[in-house]
N, C-alpha and C. Protein backbone atom coordinates (compact mmCIF):
# COMPACT_ATOMS: atom_id res chain seq x y z
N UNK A 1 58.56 82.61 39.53
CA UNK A 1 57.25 82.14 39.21
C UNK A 1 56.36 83.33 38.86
N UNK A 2 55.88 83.25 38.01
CA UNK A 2 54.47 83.97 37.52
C UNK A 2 53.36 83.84 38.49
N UNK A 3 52.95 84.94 38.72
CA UNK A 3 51.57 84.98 39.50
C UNK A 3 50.57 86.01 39.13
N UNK A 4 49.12 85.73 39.05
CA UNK A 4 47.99 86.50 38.94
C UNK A 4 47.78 86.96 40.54
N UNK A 5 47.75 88.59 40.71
CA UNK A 5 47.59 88.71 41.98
C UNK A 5 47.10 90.20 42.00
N UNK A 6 46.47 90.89 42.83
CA UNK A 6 46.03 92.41 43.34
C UNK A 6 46.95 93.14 43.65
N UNK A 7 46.66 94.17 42.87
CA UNK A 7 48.00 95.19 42.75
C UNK A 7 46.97 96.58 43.26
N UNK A 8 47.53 97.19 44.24
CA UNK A 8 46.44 98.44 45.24
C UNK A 8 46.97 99.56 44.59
N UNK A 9 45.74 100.50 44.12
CA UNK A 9 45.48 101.71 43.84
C UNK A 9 44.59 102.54 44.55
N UNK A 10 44.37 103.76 44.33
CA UNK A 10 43.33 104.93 45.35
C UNK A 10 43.79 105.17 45.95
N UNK A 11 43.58 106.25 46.85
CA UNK A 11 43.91 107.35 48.06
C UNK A 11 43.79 106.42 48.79
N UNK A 12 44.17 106.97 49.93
CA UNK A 12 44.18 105.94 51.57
C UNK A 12 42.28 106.54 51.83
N UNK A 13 41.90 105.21 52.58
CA UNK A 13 40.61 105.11 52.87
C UNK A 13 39.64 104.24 51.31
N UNK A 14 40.61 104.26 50.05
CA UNK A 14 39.58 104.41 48.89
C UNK A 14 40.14 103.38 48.16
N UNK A 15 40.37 101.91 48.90
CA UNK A 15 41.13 101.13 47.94
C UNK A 15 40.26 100.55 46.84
N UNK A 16 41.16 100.82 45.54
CA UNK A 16 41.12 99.84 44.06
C UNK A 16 41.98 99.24 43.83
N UNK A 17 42.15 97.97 43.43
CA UNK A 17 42.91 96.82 43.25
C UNK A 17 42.94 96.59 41.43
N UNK A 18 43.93 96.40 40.83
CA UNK A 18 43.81 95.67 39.29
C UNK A 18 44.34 94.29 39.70
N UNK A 19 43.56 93.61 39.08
CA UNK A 19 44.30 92.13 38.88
C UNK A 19 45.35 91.91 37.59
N UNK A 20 46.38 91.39 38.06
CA UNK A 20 47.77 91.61 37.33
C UNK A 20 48.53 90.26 37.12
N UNK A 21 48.61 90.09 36.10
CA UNK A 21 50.02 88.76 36.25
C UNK A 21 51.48 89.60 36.66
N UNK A 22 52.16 89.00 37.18
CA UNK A 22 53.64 89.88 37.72
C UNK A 22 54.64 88.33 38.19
N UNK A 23 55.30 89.09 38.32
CA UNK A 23 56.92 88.08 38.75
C UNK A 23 56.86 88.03 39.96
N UNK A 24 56.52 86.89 40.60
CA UNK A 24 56.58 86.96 42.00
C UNK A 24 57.62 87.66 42.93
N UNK A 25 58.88 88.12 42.27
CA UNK A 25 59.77 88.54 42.61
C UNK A 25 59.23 89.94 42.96
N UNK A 26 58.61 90.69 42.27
CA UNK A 26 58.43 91.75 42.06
C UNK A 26 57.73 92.45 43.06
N UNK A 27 57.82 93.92 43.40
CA UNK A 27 56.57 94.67 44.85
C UNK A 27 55.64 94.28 44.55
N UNK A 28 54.50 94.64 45.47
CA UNK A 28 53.33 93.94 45.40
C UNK A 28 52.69 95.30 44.11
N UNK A 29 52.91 96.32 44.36
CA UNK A 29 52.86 97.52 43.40
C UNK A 29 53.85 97.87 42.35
N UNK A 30 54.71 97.03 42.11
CA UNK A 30 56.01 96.95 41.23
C UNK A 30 55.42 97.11 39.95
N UNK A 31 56.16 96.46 38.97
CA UNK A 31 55.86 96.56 37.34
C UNK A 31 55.43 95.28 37.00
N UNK A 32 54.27 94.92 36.40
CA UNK A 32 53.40 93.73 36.02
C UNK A 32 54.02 93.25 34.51
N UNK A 33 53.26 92.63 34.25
CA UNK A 33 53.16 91.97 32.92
C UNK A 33 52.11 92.64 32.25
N UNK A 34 50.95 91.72 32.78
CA UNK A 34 49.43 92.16 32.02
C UNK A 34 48.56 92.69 32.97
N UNK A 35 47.58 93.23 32.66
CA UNK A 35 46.53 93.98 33.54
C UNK A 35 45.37 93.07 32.69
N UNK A 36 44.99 92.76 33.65
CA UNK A 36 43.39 91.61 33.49
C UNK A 36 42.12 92.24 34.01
N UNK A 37 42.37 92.82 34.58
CA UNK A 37 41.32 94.12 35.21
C UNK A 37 41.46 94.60 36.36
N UNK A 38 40.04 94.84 37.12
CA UNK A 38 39.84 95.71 38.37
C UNK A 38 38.79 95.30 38.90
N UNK A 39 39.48 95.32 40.12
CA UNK A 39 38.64 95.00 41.74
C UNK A 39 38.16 96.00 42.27
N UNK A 40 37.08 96.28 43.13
CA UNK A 40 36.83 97.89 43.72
C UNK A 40 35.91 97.05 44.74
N UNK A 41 37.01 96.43 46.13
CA UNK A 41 35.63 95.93 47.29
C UNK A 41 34.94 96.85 47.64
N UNK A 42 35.08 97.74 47.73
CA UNK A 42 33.46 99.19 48.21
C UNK A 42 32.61 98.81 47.51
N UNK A 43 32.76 98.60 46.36
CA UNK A 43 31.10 98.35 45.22
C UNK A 43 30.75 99.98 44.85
N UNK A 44 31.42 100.75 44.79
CA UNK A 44 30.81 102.24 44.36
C UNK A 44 30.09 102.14 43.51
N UNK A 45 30.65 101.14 42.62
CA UNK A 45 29.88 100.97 41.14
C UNK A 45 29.43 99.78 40.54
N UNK A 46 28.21 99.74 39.60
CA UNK A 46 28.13 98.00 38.81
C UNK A 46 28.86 97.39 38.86
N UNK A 47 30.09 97.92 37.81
CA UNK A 47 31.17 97.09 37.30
C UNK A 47 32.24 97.08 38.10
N UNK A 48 31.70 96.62 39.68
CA UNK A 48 33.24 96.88 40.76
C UNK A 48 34.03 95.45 40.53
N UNK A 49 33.61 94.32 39.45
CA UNK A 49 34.45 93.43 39.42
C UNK A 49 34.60 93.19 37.71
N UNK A 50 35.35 93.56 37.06
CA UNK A 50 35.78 93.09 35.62
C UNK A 50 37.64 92.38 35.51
N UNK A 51 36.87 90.92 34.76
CA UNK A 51 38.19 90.34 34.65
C UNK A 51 37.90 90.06 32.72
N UNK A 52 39.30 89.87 32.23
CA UNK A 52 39.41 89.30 31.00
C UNK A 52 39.19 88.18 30.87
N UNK A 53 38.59 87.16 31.08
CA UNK A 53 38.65 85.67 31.10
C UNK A 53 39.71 85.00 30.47
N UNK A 54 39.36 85.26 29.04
CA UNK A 54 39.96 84.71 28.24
C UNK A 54 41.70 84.82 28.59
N UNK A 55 42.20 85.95 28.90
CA UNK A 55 43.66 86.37 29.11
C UNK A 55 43.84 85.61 30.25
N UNK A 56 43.34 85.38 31.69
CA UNK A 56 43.21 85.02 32.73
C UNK A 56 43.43 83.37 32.31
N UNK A 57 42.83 82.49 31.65
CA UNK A 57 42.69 81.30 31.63
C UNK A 57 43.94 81.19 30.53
N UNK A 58 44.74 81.91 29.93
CA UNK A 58 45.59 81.50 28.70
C UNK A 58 46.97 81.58 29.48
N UNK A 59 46.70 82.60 30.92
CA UNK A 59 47.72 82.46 31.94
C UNK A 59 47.93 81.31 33.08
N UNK A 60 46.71 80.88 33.41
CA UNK A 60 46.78 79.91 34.20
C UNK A 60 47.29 78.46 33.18
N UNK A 61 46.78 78.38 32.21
CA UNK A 61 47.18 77.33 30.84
C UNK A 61 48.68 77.03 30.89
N UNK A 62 49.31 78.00 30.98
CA UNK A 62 50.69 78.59 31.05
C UNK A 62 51.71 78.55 32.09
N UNK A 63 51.05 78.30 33.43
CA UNK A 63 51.63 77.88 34.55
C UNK A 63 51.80 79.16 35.32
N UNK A 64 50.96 80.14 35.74
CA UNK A 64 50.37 81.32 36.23
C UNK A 64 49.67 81.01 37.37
N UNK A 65 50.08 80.91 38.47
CA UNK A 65 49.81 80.65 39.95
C UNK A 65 48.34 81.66 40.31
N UNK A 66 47.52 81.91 40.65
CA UNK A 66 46.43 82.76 41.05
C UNK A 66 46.62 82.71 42.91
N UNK A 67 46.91 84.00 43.47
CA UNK A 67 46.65 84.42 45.19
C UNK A 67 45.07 83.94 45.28
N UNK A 68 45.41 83.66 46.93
CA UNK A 68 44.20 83.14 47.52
C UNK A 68 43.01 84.05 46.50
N UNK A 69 43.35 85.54 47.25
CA UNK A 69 41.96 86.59 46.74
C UNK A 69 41.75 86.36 45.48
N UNK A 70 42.77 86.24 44.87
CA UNK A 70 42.45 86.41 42.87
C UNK A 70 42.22 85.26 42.41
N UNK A 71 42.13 84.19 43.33
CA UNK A 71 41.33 82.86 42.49
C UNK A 71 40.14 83.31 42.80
N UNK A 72 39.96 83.56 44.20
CA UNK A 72 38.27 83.89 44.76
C UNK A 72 37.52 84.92 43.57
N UNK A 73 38.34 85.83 43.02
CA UNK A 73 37.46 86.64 42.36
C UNK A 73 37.57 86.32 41.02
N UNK A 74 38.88 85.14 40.25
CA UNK A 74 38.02 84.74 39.00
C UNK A 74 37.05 83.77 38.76
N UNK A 75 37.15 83.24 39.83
CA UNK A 75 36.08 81.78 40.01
C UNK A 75 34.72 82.77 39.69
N UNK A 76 34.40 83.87 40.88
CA UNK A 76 33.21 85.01 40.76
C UNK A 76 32.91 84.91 39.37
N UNK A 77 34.16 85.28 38.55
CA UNK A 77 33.65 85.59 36.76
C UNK A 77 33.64 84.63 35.78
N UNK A 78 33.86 83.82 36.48
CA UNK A 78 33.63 82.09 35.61
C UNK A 78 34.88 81.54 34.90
N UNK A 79 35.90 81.71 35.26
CA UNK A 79 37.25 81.48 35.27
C UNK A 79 37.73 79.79 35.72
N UNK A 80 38.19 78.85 35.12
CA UNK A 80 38.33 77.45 35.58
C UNK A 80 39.29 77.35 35.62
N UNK A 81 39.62 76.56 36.86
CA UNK A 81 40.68 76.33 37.40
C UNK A 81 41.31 74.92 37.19
């Protein structure tokens, strides 16, 4: 199964997350499909939440499962489920 899900980047203490479609099979840090964007819960910055919509909704269209967290944060960017 295909899934949209958070894939962890940054030093320890400094997590960044991309939101990723991937093979459920796959590590949680393994090799993806697509990169839809980036998560940053600290908020360091404005843009600590950017998703593609459009790519995001042409995956779910498609039969692309979304994790608890990564529905929570495309719903945030106006993403329909």
């Amino acid at each position: 199964m295909v899934k949209i899900r958070l894939s962890r980047f940054g030093s320890a203490h400094n997590p960044h997350y991309r939101i990723v479609v991937a093979d459920a099979r796959r590590p949680r840090d393994g090799g993806y499909i697509e990169d839809l964007g980036h998560y940053d819960p600290r908020k360091t910055t404005p843009t600590y939440l950017k998703v593609n919509v459009e790519r995001a909704q042409h995956w779910l269209a498609n039969g692309a499962q979304a994790t608890d967290t990564a529905r929570r944060l495309l719903k945030a960017q106006g993403v329909k489920f």
